[in-house]
N, C-alpha and C. Protein backbone atom coordinates (compact mmCIF):
# COMPACT_ATOMS: atom_id res chain seq x y z
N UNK A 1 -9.27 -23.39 15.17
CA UNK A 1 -8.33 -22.93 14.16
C UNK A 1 -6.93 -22.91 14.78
N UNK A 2 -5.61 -23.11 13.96
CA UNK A 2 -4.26 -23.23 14.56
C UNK A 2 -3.94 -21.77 14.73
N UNK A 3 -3.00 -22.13 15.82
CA UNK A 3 -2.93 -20.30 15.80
C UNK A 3 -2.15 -20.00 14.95
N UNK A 4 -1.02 -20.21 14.56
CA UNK A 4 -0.35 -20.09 13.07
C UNK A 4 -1.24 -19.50 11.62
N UNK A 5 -2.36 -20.13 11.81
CA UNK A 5 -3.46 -20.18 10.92
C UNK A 5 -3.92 -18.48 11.25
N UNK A 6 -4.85 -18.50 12.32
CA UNK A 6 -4.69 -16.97 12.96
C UNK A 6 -3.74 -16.16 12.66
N UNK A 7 -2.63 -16.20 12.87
CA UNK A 7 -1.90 -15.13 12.47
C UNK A 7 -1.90 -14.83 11.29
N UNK A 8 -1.94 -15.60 10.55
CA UNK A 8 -1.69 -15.09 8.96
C UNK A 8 -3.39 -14.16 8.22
N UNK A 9 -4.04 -14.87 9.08
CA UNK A 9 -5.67 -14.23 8.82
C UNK A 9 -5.16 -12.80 9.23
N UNK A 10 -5.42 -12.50 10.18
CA UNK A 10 -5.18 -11.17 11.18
C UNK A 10 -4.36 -10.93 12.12
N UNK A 11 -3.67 -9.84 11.64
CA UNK A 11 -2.11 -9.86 11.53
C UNK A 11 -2.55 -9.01 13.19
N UNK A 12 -1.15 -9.45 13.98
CA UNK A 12 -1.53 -9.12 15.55
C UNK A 12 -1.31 -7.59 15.75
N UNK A 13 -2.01 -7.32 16.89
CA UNK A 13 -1.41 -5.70 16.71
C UNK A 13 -0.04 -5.09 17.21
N UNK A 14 0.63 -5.69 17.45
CA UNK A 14 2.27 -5.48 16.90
C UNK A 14 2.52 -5.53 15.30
N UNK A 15 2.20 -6.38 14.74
CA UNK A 15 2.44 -6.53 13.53
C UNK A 15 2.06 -5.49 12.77
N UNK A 16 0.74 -4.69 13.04
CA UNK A 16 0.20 -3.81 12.50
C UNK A 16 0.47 -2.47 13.12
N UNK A 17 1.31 -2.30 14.41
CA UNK A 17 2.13 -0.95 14.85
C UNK A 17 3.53 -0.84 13.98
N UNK A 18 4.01 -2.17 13.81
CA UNK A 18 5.49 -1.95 13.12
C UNK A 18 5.08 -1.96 11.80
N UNK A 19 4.26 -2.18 11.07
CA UNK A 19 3.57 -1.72 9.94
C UNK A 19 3.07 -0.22 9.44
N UNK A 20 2.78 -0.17 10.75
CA UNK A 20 2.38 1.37 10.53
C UNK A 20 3.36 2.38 10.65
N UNK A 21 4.61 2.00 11.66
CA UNK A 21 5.83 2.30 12.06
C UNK A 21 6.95 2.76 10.42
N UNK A 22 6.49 1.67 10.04
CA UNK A 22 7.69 1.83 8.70
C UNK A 22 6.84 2.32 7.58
N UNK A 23 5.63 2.24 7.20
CA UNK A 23 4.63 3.13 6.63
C UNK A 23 4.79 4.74 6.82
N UNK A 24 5.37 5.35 7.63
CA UNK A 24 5.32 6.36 8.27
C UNK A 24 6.74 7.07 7.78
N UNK A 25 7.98 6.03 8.51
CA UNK A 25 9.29 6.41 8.17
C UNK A 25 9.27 6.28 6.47
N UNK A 26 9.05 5.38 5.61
CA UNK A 26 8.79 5.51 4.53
C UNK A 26 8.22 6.71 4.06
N UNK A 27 7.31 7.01 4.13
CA UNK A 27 6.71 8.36 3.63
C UNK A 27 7.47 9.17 4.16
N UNK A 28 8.09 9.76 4.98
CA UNK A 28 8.73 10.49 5.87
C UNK A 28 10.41 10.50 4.85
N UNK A 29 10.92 9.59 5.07
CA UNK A 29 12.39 9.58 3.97
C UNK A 29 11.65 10.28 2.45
N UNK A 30 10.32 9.65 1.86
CA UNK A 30 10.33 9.76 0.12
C UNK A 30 10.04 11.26 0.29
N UNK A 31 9.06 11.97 1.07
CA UNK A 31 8.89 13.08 1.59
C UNK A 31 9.89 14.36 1.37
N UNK A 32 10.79 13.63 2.41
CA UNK A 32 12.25 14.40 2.43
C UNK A 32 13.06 14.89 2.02
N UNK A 33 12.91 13.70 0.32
CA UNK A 33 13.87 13.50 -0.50
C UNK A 33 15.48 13.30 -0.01
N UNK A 34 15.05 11.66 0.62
CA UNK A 34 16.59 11.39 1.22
C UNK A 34 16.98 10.37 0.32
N UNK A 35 16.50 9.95 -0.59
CA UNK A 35 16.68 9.34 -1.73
C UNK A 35 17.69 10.11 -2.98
N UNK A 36 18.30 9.94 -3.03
CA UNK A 36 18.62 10.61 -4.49
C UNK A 36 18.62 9.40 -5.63
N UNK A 37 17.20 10.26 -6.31
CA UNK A 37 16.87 9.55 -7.27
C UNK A 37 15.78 10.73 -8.41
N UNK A 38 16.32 10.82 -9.58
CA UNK A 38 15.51 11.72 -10.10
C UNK A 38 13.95 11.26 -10.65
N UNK A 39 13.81 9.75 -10.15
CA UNK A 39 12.34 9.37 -10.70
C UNK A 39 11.66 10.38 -9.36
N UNK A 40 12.47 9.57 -8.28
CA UNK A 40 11.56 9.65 -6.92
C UNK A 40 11.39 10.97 -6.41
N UNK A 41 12.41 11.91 -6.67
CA UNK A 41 12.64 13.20 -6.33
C UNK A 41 10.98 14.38 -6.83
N UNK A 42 10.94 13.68 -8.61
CA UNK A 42 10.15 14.21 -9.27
C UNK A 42 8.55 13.92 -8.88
N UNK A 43 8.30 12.68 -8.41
CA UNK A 43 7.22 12.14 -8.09
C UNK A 43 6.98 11.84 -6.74
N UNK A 44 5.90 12.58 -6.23
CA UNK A 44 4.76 12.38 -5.07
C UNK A 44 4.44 10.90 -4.78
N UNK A 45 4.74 9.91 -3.83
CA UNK A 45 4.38 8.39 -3.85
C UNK A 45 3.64 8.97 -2.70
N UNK A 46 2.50 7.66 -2.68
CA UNK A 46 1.92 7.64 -1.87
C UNK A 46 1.85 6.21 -1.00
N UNK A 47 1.62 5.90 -0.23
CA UNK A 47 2.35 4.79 1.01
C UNK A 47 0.44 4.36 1.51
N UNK A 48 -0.02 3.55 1.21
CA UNK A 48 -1.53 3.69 1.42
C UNK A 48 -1.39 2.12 2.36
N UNK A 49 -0.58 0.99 2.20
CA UNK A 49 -0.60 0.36 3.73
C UNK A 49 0.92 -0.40 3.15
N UNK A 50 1.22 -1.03 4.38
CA UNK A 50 2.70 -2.15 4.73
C UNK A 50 1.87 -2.83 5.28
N UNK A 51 2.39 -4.28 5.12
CA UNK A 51 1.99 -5.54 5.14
C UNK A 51 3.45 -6.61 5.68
N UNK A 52 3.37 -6.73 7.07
CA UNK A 52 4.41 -7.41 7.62
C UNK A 52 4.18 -9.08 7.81
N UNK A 53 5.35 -9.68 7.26
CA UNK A 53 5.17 -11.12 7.73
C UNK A 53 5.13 -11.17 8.89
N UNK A 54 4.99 -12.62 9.25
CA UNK A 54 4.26 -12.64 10.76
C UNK A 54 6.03 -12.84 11.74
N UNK A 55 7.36 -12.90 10.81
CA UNK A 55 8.71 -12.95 11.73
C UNK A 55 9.27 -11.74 11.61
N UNK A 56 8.45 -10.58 11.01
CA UNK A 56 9.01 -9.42 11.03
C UNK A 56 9.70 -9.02 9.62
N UNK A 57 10.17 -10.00 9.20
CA UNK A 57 11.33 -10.05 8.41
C UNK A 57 11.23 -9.22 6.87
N UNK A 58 9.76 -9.45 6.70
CA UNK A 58 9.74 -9.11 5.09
C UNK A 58 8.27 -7.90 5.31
N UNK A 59 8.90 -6.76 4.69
CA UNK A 59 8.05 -5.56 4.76
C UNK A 59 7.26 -5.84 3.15
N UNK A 60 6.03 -6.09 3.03
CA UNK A 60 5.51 -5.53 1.67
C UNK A 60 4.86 -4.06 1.48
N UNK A 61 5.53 -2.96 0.79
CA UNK A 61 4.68 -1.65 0.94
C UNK A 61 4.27 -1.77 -0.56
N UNK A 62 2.54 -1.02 -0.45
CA UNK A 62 2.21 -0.56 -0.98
C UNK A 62 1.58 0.72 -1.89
N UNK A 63 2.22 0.92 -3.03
CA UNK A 63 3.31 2.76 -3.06
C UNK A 63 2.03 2.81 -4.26
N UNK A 64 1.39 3.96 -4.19
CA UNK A 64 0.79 4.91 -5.55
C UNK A 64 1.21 6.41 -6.07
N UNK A 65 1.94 6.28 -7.30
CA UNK A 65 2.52 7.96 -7.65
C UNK A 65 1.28 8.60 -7.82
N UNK A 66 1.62 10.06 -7.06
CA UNK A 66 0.24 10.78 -7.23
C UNK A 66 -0.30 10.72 -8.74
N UNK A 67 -1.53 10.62 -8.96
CA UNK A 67 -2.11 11.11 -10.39
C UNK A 67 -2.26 9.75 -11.41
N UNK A 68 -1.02 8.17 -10.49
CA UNK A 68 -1.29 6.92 -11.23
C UNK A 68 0.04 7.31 -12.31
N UNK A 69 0.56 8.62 -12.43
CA UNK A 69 1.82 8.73 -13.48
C UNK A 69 3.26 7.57 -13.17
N UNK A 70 3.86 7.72 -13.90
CA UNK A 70 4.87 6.88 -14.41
C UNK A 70 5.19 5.96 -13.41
N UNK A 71 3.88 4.95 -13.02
CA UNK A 71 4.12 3.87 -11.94
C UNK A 71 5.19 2.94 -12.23
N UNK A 72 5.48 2.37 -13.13
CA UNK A 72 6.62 1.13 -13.21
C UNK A 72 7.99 2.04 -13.32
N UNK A 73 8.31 3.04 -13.58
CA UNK A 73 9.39 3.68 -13.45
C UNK A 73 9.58 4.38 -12.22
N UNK A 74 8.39 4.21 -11.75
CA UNK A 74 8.09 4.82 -9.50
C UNK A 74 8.92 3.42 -9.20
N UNK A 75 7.99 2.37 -9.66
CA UNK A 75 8.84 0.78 -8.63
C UNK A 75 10.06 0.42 -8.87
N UNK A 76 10.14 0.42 -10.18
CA UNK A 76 12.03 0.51 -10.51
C UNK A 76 12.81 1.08 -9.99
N UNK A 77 12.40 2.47 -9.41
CA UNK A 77 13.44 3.10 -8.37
C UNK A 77 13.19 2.75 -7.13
N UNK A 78 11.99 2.72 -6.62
CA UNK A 78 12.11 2.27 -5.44
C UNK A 78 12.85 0.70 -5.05
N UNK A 79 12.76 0.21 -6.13
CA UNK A 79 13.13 -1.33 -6.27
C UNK A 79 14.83 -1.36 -6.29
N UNK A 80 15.28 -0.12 -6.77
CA UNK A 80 16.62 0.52 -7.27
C UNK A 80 17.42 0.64 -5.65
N UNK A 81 16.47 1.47 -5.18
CA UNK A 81 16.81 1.89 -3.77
C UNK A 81 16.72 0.93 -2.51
N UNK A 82 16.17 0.03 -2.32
CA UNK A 82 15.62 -0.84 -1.62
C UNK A 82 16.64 -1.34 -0.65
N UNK A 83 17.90 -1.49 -0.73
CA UNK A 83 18.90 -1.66 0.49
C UNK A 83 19.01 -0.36 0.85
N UNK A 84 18.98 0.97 0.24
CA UNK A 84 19.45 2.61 0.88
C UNK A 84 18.16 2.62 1.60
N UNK A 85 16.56 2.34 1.27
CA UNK A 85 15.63 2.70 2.23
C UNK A 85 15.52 2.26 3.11
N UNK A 86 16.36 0.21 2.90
CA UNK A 86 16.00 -0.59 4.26
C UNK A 86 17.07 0.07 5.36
N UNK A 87 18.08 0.78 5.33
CA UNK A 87 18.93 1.18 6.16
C UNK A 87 18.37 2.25 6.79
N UNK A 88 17.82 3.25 5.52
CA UNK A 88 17.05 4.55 6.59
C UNK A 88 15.65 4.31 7.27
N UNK A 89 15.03 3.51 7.15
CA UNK A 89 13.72 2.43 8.00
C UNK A 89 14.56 2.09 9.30
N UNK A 90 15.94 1.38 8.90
CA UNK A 90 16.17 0.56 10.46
C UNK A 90 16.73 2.11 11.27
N UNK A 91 16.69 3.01 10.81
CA UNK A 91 17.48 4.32 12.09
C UNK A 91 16.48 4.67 12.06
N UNK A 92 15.00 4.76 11.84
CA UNK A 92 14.30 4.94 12.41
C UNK A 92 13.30 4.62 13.15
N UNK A 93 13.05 3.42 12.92
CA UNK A 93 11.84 1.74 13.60
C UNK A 93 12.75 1.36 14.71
N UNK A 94 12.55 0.92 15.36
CA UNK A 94 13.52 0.91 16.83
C UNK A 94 12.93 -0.86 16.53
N UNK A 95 13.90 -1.75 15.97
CA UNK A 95 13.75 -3.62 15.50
C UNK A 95 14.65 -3.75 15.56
N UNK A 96 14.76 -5.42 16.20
CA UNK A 96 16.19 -6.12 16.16
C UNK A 96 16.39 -6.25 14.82
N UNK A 97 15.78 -6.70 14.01
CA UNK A 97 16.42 -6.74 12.64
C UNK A 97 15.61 -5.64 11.59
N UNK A 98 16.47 -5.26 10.28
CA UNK A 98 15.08 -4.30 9.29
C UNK A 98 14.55 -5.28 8.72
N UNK A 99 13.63 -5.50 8.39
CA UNK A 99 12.79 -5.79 7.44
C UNK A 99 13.34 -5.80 6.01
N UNK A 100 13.42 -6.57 5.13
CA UNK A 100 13.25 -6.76 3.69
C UNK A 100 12.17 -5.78 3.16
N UNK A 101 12.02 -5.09 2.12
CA UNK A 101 11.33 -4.09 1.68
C UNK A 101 10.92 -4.42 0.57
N UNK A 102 9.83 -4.76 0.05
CA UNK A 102 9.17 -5.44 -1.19
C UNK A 102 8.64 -4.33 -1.99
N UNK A 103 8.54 -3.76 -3.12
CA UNK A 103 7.90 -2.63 -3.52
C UNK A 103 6.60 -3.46 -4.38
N UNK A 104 4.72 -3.08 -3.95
CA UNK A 104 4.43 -3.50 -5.06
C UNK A 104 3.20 -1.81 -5.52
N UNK A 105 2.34 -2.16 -6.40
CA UNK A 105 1.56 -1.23 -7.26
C UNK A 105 0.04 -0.80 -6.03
N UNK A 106 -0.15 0.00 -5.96
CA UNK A 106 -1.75 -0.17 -5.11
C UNK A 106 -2.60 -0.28 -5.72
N UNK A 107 -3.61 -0.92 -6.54
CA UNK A 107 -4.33 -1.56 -7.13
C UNK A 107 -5.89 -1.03 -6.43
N UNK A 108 -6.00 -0.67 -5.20
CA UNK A 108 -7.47 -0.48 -4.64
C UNK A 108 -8.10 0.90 -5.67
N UNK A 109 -7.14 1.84 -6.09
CA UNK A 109 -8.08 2.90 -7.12
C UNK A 109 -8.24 2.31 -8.05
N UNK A 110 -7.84 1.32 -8.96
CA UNK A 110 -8.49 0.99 -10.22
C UNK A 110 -9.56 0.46 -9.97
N UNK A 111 -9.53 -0.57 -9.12
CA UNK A 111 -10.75 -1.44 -8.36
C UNK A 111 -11.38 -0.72 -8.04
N UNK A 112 -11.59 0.43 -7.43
CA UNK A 112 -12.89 1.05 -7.05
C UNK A 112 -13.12 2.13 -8.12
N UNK A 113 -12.59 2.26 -8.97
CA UNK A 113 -12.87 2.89 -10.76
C UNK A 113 -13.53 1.73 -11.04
N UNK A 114 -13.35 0.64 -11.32
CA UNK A 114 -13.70 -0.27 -11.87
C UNK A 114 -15.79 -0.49 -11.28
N UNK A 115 -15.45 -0.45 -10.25
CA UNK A 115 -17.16 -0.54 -9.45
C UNK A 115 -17.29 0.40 -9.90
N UNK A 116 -17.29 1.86 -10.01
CA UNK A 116 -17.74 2.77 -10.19
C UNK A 116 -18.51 2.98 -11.74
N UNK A 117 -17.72 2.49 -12.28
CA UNK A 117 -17.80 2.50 -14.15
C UNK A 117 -19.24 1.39 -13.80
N UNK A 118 -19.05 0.04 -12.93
CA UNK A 118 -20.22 -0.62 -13.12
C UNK A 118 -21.30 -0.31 -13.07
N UNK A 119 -21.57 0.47 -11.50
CA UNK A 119 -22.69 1.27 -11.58
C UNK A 119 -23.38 2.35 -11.73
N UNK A 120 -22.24 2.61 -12.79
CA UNK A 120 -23.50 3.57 -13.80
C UNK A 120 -23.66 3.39 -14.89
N UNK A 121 -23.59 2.11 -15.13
CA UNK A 121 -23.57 1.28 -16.58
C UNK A 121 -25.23 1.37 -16.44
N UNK A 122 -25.92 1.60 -17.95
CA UNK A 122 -27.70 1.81 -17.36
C UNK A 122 -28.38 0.65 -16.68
N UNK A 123 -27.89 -0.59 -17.34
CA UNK A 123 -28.45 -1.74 -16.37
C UNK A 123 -28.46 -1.94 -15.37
N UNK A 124 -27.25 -1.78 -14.35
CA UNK A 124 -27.61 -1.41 -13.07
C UNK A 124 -28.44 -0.50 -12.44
N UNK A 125 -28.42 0.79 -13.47
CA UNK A 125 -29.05 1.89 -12.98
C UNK A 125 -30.51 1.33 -12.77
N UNK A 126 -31.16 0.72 -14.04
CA UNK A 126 -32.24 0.44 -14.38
C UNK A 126 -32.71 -0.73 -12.76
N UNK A 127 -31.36 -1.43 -12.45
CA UNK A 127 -31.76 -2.50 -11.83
C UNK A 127 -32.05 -2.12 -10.39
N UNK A 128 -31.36 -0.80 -10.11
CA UNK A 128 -31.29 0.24 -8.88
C UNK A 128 -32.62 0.19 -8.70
N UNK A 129 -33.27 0.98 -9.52
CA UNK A 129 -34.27 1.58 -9.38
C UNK A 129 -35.47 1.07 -9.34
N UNK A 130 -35.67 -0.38 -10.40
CA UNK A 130 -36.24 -1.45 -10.12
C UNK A 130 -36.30 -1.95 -8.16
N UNK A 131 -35.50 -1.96 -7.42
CA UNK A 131 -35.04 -2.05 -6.53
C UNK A 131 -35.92 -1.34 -5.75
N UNK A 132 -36.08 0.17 -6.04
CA UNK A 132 -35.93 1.24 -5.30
C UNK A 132 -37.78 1.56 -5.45
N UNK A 133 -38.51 1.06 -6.49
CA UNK A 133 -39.59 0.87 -6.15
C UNK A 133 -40.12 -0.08 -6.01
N UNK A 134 -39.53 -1.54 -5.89
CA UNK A 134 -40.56 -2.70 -4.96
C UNK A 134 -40.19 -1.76 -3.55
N UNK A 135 -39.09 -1.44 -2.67
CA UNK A 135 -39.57 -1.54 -1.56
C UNK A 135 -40.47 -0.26 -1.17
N UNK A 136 -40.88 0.61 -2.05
CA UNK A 136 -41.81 1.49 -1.54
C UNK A 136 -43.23 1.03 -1.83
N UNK A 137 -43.32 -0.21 -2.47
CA UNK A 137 -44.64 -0.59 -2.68
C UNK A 137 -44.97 -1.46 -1.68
């Protein structure tokens, strides 16, 4: 495999310290309320991972308002703010350059609502259990 190829599979562990690095200061500024912004002020985000290109350059975070409330009016501000956060990220990430700051939705709780609703739909249940006595026979 090219290593180019590699990197983009599994991101190196630098990539994933300065990930975690601005994951941190992020929560840490929305936290703070060093934002002035009355969406962001009002609402709890939650920072569940950052996702760094492999030149540093472009931060993707991924933000959930507590409770799933007024998400597209959460990204609009953060989207609003996005040169004021990339400045308070670079005084605190010790990088030659900041990062670009991408705001997107976290999507892993619907998805695992979504499995959840599946299996306890009765057919699965039924299919569970079907399951659950071949192997005791």
């Amino acid at each position: 495999m090219p290593r180019s190829d590699f990197k983009s599979a599994n991101p190196s562990h630098r990539l994933e310290r300065v990930a975690e690095s601005i994951r941190h200061a992020l929560a840490e500024i929305l936290s703070r309320g060093d934002v002035a912004d009355p969406v962001l002020e009002r609402q709890v985000v939650t920072i569940p991972r950052v996702r760094m290109s492999p030149d540093l350059k472009l931060a993707t975070v991924t933000v959930m308002p507590l409770g799933g409330k007024d998400t597209q009016k959460t990204l609009a501000a953060l989207a609003q703010h996005k040169k004021e956060l990339r400045m308070l990220v670079a005084h605190r990430v010790n990088l030659k350059f900041a990062p670009e700051l991408r705001f997107s939705l976290d999507e892993t709780f619907e998805a695992q609502a979504r499995i959840d609703a599946i299996l306890r739909t009765p057919e699965v249940a039924r299919d569970l259990r079907d399951d659950e006595n071949e192997d005791s026979n």
